[in-house]
Protein backbone atom coordinates (compact mmCIF):
# COMPACT_ATOMS: atom_id res chain seq x y z
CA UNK A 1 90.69 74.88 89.56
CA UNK A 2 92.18 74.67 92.81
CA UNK A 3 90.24 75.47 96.14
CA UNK A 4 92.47 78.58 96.75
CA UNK A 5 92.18 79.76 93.57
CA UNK A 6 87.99 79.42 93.69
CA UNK A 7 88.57 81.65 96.86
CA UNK A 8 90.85 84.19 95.35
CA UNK A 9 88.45 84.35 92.23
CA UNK A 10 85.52 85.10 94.69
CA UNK A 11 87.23 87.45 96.83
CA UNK A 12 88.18 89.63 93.73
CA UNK A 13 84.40 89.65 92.61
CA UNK A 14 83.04 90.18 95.92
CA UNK A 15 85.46 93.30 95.97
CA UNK A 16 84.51 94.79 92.30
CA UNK A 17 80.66 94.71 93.46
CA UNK A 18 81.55 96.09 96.85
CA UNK A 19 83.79 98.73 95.10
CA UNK A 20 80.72 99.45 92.22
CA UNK A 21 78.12 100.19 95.23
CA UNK A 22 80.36 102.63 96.48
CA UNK A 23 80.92 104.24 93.54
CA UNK A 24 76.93 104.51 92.39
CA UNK A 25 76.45 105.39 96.26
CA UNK A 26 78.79 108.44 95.72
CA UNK A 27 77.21 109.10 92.47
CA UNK A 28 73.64 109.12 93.63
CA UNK A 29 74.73 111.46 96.98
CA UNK A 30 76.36 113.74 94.63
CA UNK A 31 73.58 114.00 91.81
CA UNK A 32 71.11 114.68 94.94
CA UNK A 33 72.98 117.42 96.27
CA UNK A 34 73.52 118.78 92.74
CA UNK A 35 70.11 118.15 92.04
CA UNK A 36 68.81 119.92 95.48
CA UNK A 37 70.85 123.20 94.95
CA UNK A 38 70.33 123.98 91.41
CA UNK A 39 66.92 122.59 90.56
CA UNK A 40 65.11 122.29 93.43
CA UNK A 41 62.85 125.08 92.74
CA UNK A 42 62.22 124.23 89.04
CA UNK A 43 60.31 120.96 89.25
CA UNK A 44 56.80 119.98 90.78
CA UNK A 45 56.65 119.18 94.08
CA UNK A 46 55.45 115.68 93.17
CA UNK A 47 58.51 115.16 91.00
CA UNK A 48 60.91 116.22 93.79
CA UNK A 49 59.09 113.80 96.26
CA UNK A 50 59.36 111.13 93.90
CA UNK A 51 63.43 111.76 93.37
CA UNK A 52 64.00 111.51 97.01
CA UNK A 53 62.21 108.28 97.27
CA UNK A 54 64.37 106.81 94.73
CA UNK A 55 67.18 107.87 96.38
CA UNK A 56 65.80 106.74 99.77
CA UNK A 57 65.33 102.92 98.04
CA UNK A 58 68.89 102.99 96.05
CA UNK A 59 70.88 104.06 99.05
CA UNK A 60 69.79 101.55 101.26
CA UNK A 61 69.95 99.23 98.74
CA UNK A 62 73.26 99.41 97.40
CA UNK A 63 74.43 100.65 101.07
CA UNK A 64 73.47 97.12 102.08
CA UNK A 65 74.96 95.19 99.58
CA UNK A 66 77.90 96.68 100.38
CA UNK A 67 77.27 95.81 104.08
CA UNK A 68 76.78 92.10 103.43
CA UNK A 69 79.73 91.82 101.37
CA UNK A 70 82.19 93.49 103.90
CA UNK A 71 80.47 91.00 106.48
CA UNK A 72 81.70 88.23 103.94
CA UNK A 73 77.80 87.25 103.23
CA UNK A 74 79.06 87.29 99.18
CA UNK A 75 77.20 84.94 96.44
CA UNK A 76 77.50 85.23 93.13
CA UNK A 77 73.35 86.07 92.90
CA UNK A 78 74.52 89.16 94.88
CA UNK A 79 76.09 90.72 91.32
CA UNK A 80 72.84 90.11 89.02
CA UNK A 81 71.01 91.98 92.34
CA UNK A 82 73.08 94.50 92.11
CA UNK A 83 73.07 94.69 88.24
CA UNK A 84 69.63 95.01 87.74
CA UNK A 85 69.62 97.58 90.15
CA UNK A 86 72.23 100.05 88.31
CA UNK A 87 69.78 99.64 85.04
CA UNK A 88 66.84 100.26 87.26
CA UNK A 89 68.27 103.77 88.27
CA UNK A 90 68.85 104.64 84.42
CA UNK A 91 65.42 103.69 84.00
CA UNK A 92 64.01 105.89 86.72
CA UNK A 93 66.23 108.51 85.86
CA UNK A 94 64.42 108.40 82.25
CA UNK A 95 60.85 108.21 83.91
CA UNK A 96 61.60 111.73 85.76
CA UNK A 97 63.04 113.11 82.57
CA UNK A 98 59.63 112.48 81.31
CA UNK A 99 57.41 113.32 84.44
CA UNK A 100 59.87 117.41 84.44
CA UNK A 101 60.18 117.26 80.29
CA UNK A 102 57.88 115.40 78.42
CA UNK A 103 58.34 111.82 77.12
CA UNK A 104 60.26 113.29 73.94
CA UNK A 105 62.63 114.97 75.69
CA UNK A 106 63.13 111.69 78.10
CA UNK A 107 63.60 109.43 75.20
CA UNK A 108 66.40 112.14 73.45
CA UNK A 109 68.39 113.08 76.68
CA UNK A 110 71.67 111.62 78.40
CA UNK A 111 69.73 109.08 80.29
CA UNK A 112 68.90 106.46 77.89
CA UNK A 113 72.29 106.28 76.76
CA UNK A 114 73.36 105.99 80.35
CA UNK A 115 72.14 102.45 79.69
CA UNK A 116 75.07 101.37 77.74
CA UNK A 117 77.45 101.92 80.55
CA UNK A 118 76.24 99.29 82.75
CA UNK A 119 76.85 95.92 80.27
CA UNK A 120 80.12 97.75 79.73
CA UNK A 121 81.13 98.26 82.73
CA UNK A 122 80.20 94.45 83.72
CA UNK A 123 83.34 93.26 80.95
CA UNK A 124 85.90 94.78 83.10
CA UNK A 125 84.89 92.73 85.60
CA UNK A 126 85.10 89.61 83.35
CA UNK A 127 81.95 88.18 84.06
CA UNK A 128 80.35 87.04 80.63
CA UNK A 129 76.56 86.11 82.06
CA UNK A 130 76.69 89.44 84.00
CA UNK A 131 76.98 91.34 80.48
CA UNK A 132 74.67 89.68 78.93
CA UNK A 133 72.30 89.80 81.70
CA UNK A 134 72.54 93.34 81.87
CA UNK A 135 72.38 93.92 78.40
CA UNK A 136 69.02 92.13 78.40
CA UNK A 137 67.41 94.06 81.28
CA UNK A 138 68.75 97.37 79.74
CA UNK A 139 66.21 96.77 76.52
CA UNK A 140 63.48 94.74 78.41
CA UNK A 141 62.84 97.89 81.23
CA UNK A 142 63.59 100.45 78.16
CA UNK A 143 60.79 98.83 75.95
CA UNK A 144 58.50 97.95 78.86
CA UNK A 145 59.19 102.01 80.34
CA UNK A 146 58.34 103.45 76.58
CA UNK A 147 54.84 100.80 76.13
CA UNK A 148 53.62 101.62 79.06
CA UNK A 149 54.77 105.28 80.75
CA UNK A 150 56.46 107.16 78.11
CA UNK A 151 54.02 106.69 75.39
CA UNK A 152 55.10 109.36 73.09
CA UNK A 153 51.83 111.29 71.15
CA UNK A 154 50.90 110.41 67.77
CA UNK A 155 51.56 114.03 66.46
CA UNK A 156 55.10 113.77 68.67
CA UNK A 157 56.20 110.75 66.33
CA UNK A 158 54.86 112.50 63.68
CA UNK A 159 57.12 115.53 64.05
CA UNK A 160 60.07 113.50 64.87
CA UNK A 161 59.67 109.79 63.93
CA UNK A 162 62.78 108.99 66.21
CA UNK A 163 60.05 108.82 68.71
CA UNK A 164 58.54 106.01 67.40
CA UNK A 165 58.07 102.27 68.80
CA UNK A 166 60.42 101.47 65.46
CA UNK A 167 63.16 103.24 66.70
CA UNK A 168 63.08 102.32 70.11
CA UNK A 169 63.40 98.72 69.28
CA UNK A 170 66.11 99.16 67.13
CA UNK A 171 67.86 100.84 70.73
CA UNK A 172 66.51 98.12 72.59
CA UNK A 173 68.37 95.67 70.08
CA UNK A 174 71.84 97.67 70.48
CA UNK A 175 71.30 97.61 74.37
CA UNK A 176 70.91 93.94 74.18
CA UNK A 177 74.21 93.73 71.26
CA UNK A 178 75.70 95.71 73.74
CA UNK A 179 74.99 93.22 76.77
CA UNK A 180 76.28 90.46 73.80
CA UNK A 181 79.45 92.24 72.99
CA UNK A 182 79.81 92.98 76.35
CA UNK A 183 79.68 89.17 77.54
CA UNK A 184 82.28 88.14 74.81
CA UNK A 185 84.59 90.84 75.66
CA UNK A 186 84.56 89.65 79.20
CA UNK A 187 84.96 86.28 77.86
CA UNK A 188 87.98 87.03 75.65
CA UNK A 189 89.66 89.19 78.17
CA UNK A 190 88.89 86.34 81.33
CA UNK A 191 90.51 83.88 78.99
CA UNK A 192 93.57 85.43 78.16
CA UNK A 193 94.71 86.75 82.02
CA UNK A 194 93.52 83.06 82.63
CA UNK A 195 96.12 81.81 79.75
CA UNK A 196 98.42 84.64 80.79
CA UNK A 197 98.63 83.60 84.99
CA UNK A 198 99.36 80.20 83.59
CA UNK A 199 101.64 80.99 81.28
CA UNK A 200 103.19 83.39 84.12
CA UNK A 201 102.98 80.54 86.94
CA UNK A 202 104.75 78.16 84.04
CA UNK A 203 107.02 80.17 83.42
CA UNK A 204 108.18 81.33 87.54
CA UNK A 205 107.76 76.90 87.95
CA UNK A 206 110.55 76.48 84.94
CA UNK A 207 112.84 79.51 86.79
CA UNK A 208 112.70 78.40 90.10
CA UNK A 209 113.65 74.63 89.47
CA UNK A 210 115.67 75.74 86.71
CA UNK A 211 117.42 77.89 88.83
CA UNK A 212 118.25 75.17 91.47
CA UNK A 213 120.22 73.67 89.03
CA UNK A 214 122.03 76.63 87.34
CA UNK A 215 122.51 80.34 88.80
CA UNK A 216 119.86 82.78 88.35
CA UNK A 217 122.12 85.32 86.64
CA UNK A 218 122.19 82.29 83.93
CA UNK A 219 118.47 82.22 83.47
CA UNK A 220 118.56 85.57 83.02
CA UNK A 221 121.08 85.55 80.30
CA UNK A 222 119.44 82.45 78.90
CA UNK A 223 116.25 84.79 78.67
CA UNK A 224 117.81 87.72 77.48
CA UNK A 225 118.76 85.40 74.10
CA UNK A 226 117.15 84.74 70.93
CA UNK A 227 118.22 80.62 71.03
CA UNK A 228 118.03 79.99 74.32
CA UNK A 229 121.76 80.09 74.51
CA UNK A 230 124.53 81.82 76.30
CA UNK A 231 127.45 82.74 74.21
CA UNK A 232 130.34 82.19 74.98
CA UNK A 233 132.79 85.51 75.53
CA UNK A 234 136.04 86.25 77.53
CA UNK A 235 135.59 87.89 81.01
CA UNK A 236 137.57 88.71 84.23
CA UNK A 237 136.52 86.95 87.08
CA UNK A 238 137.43 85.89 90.88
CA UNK A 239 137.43 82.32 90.49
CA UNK A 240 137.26 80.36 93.50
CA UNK A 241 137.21 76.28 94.51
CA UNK A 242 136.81 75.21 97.75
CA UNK A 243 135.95 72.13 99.56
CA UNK A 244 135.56 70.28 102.86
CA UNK A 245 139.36 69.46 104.23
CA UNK A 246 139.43 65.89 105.19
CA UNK A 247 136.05 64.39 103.61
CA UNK A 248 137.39 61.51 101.69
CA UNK A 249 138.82 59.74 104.78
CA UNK A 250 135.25 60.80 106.89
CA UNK A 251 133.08 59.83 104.08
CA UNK A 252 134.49 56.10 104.49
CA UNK A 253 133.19 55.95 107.16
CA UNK A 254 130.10 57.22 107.36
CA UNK A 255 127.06 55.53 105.22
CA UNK A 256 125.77 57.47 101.92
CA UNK A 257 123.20 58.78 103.53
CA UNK A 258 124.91 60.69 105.53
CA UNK A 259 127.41 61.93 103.56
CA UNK A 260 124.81 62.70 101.30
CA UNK A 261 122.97 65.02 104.34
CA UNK A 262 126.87 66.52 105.28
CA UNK A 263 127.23 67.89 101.64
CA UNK A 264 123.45 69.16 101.10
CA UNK A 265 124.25 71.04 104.85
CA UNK A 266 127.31 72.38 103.93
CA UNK A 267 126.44 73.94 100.22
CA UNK A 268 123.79 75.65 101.65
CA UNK A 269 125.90 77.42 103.37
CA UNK A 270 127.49 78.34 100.43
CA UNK A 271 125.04 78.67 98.14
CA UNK A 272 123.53 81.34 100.42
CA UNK A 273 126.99 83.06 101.18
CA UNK A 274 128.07 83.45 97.50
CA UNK A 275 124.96 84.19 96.27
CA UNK A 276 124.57 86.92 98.97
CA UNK A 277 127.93 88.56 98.31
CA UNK A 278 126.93 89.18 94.59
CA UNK A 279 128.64 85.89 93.04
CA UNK A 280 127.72 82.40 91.44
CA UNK A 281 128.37 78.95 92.10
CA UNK A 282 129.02 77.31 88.85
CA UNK A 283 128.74 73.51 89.69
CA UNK A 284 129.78 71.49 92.99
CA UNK A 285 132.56 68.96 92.54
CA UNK A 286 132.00 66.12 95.34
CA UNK A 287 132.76 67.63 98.12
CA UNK A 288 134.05 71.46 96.77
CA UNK A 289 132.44 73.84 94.82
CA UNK A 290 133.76 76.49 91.81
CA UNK A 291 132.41 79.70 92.20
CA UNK A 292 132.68 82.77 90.32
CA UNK A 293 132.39 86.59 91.19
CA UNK A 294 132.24 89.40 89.03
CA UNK A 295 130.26 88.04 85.77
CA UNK A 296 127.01 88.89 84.68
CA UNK A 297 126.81 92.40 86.83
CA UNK A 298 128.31 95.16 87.98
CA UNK A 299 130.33 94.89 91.19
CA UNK A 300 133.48 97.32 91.18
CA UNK A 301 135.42 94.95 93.94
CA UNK A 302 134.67 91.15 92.73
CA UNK A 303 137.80 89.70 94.85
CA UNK A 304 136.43 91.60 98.08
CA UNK A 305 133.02 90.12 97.69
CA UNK A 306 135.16 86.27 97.21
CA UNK A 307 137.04 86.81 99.81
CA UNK A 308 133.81 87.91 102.34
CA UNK A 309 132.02 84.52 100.73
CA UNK A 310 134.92 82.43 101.62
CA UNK A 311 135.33 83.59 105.27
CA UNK A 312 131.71 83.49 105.40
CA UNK A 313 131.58 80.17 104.31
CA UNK A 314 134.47 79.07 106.80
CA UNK A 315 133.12 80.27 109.62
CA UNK A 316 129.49 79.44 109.16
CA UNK A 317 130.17 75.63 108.44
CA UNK A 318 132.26 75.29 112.09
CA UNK A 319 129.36 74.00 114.48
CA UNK A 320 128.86 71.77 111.44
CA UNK A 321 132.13 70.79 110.67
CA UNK A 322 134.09 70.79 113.47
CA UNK A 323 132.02 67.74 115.15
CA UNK A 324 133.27 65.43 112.61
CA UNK A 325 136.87 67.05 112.62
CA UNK A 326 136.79 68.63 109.12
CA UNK A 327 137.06 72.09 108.15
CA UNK A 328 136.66 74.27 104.60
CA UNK A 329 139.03 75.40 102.08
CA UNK A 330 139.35 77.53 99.44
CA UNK A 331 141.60 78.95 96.97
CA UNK A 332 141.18 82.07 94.63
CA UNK A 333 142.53 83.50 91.51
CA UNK A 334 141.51 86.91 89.68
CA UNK A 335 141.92 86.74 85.87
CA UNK A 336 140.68 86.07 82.28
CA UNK A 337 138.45 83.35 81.24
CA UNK A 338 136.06 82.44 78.67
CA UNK A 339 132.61 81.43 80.19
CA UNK A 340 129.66 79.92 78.05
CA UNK A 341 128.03 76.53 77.07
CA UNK A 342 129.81 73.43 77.04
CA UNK A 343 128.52 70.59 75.81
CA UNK A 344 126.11 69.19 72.82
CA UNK A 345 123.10 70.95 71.50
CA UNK A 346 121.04 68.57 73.60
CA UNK A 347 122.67 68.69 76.63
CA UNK A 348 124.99 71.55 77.86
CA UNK A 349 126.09 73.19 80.97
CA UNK A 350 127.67 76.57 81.55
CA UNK A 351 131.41 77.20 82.97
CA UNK A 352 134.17 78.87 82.77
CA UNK A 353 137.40 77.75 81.01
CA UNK A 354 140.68 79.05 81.03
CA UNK A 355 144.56 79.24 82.60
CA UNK A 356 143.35 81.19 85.77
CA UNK A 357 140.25 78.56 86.51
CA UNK A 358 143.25 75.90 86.29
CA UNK A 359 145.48 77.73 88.82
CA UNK A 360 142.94 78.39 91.30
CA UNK A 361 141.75 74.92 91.16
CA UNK A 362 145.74 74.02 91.80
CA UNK A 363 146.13 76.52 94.46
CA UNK A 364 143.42 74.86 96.16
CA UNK A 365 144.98 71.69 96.57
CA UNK A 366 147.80 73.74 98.47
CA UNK A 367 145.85 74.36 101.77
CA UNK A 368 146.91 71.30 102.93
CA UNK A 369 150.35 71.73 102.92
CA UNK A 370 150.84 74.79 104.14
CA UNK A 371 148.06 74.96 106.74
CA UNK A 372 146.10 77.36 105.57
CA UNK A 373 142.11 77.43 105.06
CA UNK A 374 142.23 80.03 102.46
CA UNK A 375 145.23 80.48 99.61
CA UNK A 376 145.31 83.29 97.24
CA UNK A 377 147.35 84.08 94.16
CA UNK A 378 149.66 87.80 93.89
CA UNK A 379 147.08 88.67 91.22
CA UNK A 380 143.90 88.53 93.30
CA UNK A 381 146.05 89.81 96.20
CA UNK A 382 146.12 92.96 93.89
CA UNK A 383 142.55 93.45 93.45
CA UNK A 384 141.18 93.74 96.97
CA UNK A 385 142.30 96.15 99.77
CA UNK A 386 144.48 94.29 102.69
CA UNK A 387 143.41 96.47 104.95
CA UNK A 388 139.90 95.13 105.13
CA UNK A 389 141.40 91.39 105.81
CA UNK A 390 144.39 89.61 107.57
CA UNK A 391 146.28 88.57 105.13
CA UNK A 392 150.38 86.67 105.14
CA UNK A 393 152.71 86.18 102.63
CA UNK A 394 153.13 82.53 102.10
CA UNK A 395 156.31 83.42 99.69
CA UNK A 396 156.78 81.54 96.44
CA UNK A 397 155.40 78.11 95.92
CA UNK A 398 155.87 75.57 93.43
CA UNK A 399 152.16 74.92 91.39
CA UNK A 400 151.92 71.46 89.65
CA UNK A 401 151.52 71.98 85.91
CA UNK A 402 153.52 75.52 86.07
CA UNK A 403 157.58 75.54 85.47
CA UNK A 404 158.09 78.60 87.91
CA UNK A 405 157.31 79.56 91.59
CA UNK A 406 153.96 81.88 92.18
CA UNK A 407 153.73 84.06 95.23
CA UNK A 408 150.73 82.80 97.19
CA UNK A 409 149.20 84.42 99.98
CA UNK A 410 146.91 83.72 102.68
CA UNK A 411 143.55 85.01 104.16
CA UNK A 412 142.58 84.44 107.41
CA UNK A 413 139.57 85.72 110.15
């Protein structure tokens, strides 16, 4: 266990025994008061003096174990302190039933059952020694309190054998069962948060550096499986590629490593302006990228969120561009595609396939020629609003691999 998490585990005890003194503080003021009003004037004098110096030892006490753990003064010898002083109060809680009612009606009353509360208590705090260590004080301070103050008369145990140094050992045996059953709950249930933060920290490990190599709207549907798989299905997408204009001339220049620091610079850009605008990038291709926008959620205007990621990306990669005399591109397309795992079943990767992935990765290759940063088929064109961007007609263009002209248009800041 690492040092932070030995802190953590001792700043969540030192908080359940500050938050239990609190709580037996308020339950001690309150049982005074009640006690005061309603039965001050039906108990001995002696009796009543001998409640409020209980009280005037158990408030300080637990009032100052609360004190030293506030101050940060916590050990773990501070819980067993505290511990033995919650059974005490049953215990003299048990002796006044007996010094107002009689030893039978101590031993029969709410008090002595009052001991089982404390070893339970103790295994929601997930401290296995503390249950058992309550458990045994419970039945050593009940036996010791019946032997040698409570002594029940022989013609008391004769009228209702219950009363009997029998019977109160067989209690004293459940109150220590109790501190046993107590401790292995506490076990069992320490054990599996243990196994279950692991399992959780795993598990967030195995997303995040999954997820730096495939979108996180994959892991999700990878999740969301019963194989592990994502099937394949037909969607409508913006598809966009886009790359760095001019790379393969500045990259022979330049040594690996830098080229290498150029491309991790530049995707960051638009892994963060994509991502941010509510799409995915699918896989980076040298020095471009394919993205997609509109798959795997719910945004109404898919080509308006492209287009934003593309200028985005444009004009956030110019102080680190420009320098070097290079500049980004992209094209888009809006259409059908089928998206899903390609590959072997033990080694895959997820993309999208289709006639309107092809043209957008064609379109691309178009910037060049006609000056543009930013190309756009009639289809996509028809998706977004052209009020919200500058957009020009670029008129029909001849598209390697296609037999007729396409309109293309272009976006601009």
């Amino acid at each position: 266990m690492s040092q932070l998490q030995v802190e953590s585990s001792q700043h969540r005890e030192a908080n359940a025994e500050k938050i239990t003194c609190l709580v037996w503080l308020a339950v001690i003021g309150l049982t005074y008061v009640w006690f005061f009003i309603g039965f001050r004037e039906t108990v001995t004098a002696n009796l009543f003096t001998n409640i409020t110096i209980l009280v005037a030892v158990m408030v300080p006490a637990f009032s100052f174990i609360a004190w030293l753990i506030q101050r940060g003064y916590y050990s773990p010898s501070i819980k067993y302190v505290n511990t033995f002083l919650q059974v005490t109060l049953v215990s003299a809680a048990i002796l006044f039933d007996s010094m107002s009612q009689g030893p039978a009606y101590a031993l029969s009353s709410m008090p002595p059952m009052a001991y089982a509360l404390v070893p339970m208590i103790t295994a929601f705090r997930l401290q296995p020694w503390l249950g058992l260590f309550a458990g045994t004080v419970a039945a050593v301070e009940f036996v010791l309190l019946y032997l040698l103050v409570l002594q029940p008369a022989p013609e008391l145990i004769a009228e209702n054998p219950s009363l009997g140094f029998q019977v109160t050992m067989m209690k004293a045996v459940v109150l220590f069962a109790l501190g046993v059953a107590s401790a292995l709950s506490a076990r069992s249930l320490r054990n599996y948060f243990q196994n279950y933060s692991k399992s959780q920290q795993t598990r967030m490990r195995l997303e995040r550096n999954f997820g730096r190599f495939v979108s996180s709207a994959i892991v999700d549907q990878i999740e969301r499986s019963d194989d592990g798989r994502v099937a394949a299905q037909q969607q409508q997408a913006a598809i966009v590629f886009g790359d760095i204009r001019g790379f393969t001339a500045y990259s022979s220049r330049i040594s690996s490593f830098e080229v290498t620091q150029l491309l991790n610079d530049f995707f960051a850009i638009v892994c963060r302006a994509v991502e941010e605008e509510g799409g995915m990038v699918n896989k980076f291709l040298g020095d471009g990228y394919l993205a997609f926008f509109g798959i795997y959620n719910d945004d109404p205007k898919p080509c308006e969120a492209a287009a934003r990621a593309v200028l985005r990306i444009e004009r956030e990669s110019r102080a680190l561009l420009e320098p070097h005399g290079l500049r980004a591109g992209a094209a888009a397309n809006w259409g059908w595609m089928v998206t899903g795992e390609v590959g072997s079943a033990e080694r895959c990767e997820f993309t999208g396939i289709g006639t309107a992935v092809n043209l957008a990765a064609r379109l691309e290759g178009l910037n060049e020629r006609l000056n543009t940063s930013f190309l756009v088929s009639q289809d996509f064109m028809g998706q977004i609003n052209p009020d919200h961007f500058q957009t020009s007609y670029k008129g029909e263009q001849a598209v390697r691999g296609l037999d007729d002209n396409i309109a293309i248009f272009a976006i601009s800041q």
